[in-house]
PDB file of N, CA and C in Angstrom:
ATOM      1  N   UNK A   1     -19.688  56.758  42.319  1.00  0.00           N
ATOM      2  CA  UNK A   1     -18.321  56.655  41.855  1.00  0.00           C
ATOM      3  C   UNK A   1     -17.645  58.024  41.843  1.00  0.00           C
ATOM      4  N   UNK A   2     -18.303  59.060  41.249  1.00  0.00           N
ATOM      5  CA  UNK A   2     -17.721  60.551  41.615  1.00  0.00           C
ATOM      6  C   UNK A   2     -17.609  60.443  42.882  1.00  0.00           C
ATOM      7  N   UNK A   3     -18.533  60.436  43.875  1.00  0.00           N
ATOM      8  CA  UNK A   3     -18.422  61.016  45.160  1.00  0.00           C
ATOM      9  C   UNK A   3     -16.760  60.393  45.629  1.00  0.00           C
ATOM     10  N   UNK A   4     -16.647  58.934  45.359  1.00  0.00           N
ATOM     11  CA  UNK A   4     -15.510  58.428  46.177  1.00  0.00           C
ATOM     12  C   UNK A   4     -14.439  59.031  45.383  1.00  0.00           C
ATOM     13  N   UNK A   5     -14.225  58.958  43.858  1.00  0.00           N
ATOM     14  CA  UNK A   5     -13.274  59.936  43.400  1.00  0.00           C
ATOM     15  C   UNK A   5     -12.691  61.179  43.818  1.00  0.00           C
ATOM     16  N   UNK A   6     -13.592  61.902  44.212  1.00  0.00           N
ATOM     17  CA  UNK A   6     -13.375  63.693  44.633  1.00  0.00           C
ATOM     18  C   UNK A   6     -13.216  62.991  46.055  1.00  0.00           C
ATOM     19  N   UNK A   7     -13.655  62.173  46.685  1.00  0.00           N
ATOM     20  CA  UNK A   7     -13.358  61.846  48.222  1.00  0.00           C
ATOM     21  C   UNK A   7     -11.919  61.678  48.081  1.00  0.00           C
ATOM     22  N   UNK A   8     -11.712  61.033  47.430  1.00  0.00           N
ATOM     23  CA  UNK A   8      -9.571  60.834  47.206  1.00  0.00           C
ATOM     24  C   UNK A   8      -8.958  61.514  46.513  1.00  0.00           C
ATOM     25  N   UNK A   9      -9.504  62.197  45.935  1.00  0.00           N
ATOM     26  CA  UNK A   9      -8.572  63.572  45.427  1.00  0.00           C
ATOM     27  C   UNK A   9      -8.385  64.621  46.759  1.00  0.00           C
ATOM     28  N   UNK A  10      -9.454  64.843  47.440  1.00  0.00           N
ATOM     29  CA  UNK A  10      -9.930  65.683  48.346  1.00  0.00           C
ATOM     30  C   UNK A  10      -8.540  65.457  49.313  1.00  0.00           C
ATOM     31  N   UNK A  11      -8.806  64.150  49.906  1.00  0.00           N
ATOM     32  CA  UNK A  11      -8.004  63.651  51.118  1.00  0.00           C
ATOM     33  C   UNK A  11      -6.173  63.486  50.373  1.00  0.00           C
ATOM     34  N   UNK A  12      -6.198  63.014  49.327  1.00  0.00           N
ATOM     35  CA  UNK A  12      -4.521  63.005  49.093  1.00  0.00           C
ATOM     36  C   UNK A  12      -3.657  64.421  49.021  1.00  0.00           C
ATOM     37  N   UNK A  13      -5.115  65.267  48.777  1.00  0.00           N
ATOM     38  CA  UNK A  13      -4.096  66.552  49.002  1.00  0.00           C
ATOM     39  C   UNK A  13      -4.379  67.582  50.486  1.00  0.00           C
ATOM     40  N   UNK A  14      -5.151  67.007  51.149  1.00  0.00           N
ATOM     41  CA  UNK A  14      -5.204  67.219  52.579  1.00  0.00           C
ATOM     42  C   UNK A  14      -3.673  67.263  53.452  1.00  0.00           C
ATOM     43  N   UNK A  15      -3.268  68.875  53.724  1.00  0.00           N
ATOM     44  CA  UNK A  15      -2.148  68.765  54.890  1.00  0.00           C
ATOM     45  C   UNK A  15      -1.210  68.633  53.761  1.00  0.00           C
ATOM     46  N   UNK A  16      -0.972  69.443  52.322  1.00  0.00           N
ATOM     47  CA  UNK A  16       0.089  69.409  51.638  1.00  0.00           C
ATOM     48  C   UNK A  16       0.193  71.246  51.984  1.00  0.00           C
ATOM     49  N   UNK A  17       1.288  71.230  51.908  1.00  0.00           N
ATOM     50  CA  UNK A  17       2.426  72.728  51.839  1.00  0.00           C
ATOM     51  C   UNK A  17       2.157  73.144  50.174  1.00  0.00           C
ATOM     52  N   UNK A  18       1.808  74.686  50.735  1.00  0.00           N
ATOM     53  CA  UNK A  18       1.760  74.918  49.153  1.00  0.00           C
ATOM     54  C   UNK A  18       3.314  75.301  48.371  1.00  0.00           C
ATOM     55  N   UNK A  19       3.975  75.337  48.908  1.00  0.00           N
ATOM     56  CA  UNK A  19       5.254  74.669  48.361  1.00  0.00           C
ATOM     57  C   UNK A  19       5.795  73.522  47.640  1.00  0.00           C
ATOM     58  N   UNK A  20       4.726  72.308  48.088  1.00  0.00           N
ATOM     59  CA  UNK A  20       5.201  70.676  47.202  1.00  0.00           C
ATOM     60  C   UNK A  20       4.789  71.362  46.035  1.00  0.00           C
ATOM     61  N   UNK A  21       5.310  70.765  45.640  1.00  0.00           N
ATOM     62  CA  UNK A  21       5.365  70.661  44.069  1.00  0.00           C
ATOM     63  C   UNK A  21       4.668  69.118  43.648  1.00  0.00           C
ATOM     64  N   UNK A  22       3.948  69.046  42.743  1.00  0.00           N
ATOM     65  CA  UNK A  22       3.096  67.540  42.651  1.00  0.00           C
ATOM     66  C   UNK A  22       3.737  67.296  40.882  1.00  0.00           C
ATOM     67  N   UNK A  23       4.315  66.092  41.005  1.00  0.00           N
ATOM     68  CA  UNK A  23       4.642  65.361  40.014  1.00  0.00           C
ATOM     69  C   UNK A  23       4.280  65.560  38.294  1.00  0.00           C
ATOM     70  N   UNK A  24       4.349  66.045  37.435  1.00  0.00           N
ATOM     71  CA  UNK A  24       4.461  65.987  36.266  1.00  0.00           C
ATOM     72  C   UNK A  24       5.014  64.687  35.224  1.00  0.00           C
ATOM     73  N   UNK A  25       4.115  63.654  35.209  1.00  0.00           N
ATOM     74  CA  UNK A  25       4.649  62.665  34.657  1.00  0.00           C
ATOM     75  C   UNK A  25       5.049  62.829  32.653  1.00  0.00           C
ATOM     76  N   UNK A  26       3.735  63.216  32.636  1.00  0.00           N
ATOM     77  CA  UNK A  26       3.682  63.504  30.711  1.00  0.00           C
ATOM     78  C   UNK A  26       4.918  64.742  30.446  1.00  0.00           C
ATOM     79  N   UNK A  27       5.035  66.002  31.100  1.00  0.00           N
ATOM     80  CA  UNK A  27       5.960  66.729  30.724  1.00  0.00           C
ATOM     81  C   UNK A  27       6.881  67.095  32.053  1.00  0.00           C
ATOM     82  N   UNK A  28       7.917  66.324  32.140  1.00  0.00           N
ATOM     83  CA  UNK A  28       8.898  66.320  33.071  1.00  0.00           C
ATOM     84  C   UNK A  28       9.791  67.405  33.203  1.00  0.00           C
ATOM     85  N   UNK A  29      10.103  68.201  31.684  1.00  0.00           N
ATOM     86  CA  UNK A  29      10.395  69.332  32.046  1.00  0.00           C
ATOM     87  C   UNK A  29      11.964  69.093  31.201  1.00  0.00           C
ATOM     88  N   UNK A  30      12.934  69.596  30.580  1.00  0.00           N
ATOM     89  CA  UNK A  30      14.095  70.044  29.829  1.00  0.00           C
ATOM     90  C   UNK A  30      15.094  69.055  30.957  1.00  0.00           C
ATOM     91  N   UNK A  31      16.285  68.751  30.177  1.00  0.00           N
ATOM     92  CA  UNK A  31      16.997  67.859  30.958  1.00  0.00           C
ATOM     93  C   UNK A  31      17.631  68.686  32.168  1.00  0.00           C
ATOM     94  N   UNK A  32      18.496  69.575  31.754  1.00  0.00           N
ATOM     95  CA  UNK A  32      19.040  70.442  32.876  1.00  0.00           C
ATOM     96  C   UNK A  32      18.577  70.232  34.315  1.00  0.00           C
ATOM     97  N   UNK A  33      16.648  70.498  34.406  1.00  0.00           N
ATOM     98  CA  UNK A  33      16.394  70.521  35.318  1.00  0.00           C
ATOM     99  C   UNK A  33      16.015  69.742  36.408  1.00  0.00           C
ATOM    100  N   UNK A  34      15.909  68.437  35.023  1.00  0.00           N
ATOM    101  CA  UNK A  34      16.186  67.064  35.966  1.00  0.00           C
ATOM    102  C   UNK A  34      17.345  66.484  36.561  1.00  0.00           C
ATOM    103  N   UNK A  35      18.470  67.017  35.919  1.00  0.00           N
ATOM    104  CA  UNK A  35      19.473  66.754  36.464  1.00  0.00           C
ATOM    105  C   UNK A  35      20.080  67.506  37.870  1.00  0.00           C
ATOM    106  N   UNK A  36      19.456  68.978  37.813  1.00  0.00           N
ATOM    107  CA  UNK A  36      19.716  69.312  38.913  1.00  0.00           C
ATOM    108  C   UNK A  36      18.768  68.341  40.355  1.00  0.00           C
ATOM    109  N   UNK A  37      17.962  68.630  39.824  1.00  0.00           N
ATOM    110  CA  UNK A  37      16.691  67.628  40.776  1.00  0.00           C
ATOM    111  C   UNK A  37      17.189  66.313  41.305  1.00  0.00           C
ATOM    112  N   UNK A  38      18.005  65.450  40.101  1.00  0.00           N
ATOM    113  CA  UNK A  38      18.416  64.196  40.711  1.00  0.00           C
ATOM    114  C   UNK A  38      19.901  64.694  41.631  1.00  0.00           C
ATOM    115  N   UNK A  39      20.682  65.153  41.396  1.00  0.00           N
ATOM    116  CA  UNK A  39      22.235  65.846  41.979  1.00  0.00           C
ATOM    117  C   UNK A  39      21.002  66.265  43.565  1.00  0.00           C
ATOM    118  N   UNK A  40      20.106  66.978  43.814  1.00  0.00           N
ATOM    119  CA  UNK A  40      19.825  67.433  44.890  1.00  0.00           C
ATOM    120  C   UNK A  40      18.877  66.431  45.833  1.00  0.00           C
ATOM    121  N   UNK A  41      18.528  65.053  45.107  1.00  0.00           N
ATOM    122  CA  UNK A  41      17.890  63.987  45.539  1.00  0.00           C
ATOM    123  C   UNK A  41      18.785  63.229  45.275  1.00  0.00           C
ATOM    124  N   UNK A  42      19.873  62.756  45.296  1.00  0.00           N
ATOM    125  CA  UNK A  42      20.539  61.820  45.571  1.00  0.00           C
ATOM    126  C   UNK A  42      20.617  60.682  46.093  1.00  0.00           C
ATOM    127  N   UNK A  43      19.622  59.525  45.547  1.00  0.00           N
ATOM    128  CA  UNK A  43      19.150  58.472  46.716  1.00  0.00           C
ATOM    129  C   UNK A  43      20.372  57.424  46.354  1.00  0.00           C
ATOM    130  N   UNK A  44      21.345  57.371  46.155  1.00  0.00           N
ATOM    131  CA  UNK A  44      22.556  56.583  46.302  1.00  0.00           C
ATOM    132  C   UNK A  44      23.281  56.448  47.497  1.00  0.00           C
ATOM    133  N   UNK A  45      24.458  55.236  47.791  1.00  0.00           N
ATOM    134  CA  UNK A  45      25.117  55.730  49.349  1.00  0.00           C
ATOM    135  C   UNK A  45      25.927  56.610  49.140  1.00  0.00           C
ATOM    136  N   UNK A  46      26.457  57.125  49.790  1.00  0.00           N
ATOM    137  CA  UNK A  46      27.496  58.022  49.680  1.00  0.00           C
ATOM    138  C   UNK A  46      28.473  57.716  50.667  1.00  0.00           C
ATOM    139  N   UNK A  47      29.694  57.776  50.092  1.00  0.00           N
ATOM    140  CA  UNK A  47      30.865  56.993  50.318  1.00  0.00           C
ATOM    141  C   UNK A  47      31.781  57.469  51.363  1.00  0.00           C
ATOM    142  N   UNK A  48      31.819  58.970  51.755  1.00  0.00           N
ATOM    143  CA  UNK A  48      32.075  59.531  52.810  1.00  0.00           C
ATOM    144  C   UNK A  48      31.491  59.694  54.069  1.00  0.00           C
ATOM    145  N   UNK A  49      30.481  58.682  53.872  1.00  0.00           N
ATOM    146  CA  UNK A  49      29.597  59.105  55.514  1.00  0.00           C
ATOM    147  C   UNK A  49      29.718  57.427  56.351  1.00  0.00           C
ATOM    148  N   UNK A  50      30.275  56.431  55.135  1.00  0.00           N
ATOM    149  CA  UNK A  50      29.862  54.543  55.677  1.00  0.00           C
ATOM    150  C   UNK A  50      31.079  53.940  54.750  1.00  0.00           C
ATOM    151  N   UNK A  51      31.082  53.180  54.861  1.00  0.00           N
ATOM    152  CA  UNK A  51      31.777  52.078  54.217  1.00  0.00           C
ATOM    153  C   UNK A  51      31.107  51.893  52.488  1.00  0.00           C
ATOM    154  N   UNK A  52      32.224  51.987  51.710  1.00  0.00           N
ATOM    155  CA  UNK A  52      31.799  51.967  50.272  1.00  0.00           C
ATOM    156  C   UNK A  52      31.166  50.632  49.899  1.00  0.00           C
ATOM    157  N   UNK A  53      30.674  50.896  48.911  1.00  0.00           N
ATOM    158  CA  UNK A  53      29.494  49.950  48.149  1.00  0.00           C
ATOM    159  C   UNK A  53      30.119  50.161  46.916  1.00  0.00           C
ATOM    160  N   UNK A  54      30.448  49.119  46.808  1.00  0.00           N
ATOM    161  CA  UNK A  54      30.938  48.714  45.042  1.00  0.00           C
ATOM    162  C   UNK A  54      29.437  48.381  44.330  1.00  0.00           C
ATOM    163  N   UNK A  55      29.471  48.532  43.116  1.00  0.00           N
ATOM    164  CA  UNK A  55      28.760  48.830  42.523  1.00  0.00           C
ATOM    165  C   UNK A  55      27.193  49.022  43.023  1.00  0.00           C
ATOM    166  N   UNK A  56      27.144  50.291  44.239  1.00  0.00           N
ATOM    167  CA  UNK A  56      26.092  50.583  44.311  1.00  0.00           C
ATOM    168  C   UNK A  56      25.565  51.589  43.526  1.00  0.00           C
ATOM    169  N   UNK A  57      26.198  52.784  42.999  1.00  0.00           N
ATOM    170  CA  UNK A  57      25.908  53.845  41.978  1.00  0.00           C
ATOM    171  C   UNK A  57      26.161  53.667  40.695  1.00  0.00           C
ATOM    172  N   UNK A  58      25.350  54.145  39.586  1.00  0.00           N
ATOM    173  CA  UNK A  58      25.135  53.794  38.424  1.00  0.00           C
ATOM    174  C   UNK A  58      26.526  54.193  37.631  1.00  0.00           C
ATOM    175  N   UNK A  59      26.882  54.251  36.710  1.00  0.00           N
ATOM    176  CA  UNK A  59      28.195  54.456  35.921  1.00  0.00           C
ATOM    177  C   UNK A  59      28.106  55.883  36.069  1.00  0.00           C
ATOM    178  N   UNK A  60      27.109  56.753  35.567  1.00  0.00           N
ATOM    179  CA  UNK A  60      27.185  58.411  35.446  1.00  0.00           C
ATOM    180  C   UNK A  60      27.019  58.798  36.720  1.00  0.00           C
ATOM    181  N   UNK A  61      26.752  58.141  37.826  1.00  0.00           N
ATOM    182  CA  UNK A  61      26.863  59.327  39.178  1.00  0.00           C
ATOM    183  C   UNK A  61      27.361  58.303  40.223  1.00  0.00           C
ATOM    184  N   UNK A  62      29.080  57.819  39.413  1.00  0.00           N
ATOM    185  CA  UNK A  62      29.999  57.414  40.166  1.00  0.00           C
ATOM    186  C   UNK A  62      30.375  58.644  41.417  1.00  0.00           C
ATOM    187  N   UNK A  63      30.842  59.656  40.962  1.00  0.00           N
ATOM    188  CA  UNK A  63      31.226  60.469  41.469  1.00  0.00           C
ATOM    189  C   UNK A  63      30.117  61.000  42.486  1.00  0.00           C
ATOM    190  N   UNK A  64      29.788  61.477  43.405  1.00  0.00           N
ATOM    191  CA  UNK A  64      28.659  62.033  43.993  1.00  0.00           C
ATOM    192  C   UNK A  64      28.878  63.675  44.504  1.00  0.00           C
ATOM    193  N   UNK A  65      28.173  64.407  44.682  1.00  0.00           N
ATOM    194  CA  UNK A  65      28.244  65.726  45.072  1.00  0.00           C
ATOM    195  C   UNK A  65      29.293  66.005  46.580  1.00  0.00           C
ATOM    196  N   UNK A  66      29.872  67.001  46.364  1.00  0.00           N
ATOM    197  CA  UNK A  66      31.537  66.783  47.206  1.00  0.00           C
ATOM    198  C   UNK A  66      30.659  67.101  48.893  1.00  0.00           C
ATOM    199  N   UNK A  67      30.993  67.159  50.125  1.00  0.00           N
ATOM    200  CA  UNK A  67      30.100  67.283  51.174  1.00  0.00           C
ATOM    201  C   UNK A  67      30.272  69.017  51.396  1.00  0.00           C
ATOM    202  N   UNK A  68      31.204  69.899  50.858  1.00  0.00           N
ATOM    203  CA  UNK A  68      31.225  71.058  50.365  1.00  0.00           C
ATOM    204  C   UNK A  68      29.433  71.676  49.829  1.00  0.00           C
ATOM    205  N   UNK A  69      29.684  70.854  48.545  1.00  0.00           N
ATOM    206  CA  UNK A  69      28.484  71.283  47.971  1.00  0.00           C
ATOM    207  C   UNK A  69      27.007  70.934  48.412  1.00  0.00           C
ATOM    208  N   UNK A  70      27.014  69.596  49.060  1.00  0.00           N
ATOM    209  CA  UNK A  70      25.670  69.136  49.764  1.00  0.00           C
ATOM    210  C   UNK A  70      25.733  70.138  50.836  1.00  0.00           C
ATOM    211  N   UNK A  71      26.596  70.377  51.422  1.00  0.00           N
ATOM    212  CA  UNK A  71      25.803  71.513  52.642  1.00  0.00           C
ATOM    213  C   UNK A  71      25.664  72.816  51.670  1.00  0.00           C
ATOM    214  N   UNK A  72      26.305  73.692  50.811  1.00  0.00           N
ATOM    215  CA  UNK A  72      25.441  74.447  49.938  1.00  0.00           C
ATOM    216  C   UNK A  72      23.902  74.128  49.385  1.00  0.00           C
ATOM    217  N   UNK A  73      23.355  73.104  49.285  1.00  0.00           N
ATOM    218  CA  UNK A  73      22.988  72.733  48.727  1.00  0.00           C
ATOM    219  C   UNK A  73      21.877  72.545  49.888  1.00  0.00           C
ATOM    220  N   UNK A  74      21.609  72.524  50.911  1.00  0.00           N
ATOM    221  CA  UNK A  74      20.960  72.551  52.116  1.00  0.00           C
ATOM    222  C   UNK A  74      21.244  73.854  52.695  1.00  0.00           C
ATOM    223  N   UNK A  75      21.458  74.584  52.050  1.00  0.00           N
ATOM    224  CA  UNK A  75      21.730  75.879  53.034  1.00  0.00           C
ATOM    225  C   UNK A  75      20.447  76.865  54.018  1.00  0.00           C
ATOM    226  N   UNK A  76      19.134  76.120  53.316  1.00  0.00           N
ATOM    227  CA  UNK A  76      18.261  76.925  53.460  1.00  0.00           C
ATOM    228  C   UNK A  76      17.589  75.989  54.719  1.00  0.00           C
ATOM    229  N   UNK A  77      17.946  75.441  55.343  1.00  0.00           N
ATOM    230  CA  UNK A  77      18.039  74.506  56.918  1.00  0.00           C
ATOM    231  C   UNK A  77      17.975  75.652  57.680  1.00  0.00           C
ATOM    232  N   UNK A  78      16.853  75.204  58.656  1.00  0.00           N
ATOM    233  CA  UNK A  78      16.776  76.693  59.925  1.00  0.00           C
ATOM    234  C   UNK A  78      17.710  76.062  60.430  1.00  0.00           C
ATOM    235  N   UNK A  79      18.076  77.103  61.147  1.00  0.00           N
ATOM    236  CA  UNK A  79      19.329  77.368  62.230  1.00  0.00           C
ATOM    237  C   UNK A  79      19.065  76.408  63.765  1.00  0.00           C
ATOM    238  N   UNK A  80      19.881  75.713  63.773  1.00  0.00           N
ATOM    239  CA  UNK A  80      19.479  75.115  65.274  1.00  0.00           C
ATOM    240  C   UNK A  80      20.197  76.396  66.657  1.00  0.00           C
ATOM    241  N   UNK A  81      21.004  77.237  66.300  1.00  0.00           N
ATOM    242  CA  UNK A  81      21.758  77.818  67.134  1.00  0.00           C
ATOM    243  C   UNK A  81      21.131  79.465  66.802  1.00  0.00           C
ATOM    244  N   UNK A  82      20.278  79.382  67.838  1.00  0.00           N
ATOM    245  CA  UNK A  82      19.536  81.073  67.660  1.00  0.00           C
ATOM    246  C   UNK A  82      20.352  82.533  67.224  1.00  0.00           C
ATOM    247  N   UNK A  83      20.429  83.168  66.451  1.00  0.00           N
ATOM    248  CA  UNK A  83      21.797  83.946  66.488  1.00  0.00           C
ATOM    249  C   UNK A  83      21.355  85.732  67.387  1.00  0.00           C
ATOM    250  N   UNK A  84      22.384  86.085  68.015  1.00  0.00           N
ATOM    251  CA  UNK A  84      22.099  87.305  68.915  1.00  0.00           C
ATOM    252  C   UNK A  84      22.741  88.616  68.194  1.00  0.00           C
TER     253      UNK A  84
END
């Protein structure tokens, strides 16, 4: 039963970036920073890119991040256009 345990611990973190960040369920962390987290994960539609969806977004994130700020907000996207 160990062996297969550490076998799936082993393999789920096989080929992760030491950059992910792995989930914190018990201490999620001060609100602020969840809120930035959800504003930068945004899994709602967004109303400027398709045809609106009535009541697809919750009452507090009627409004969604302006397309101003989502490309701030992605800024750190490599460059498709090599610069000279």
């Amino acid at each position: 039963m160990r062996l297969l345990l550490s076998i799936a611990i082993v393999c789920s973190a096989v080929g992760c970036s030491p950059f992910t960040r792995r989930p914190n369920f018990l201490h999620p962390g001060p609100a602020g920073p969840q809120q930035v987290e959800a504003i930068y994960h945004d899994p709602y539609p967004l109303p400027d890119i398709g045809p609106a969806v009535v009541g697809g977004r919750p009452r507090e994130y009627q409004q969604p991040v302006p397309e101003v700020v989502r490309g701030r907000l992605s800024g750190d996207a490599p460059q498709l256009v090599p610069s000279f």
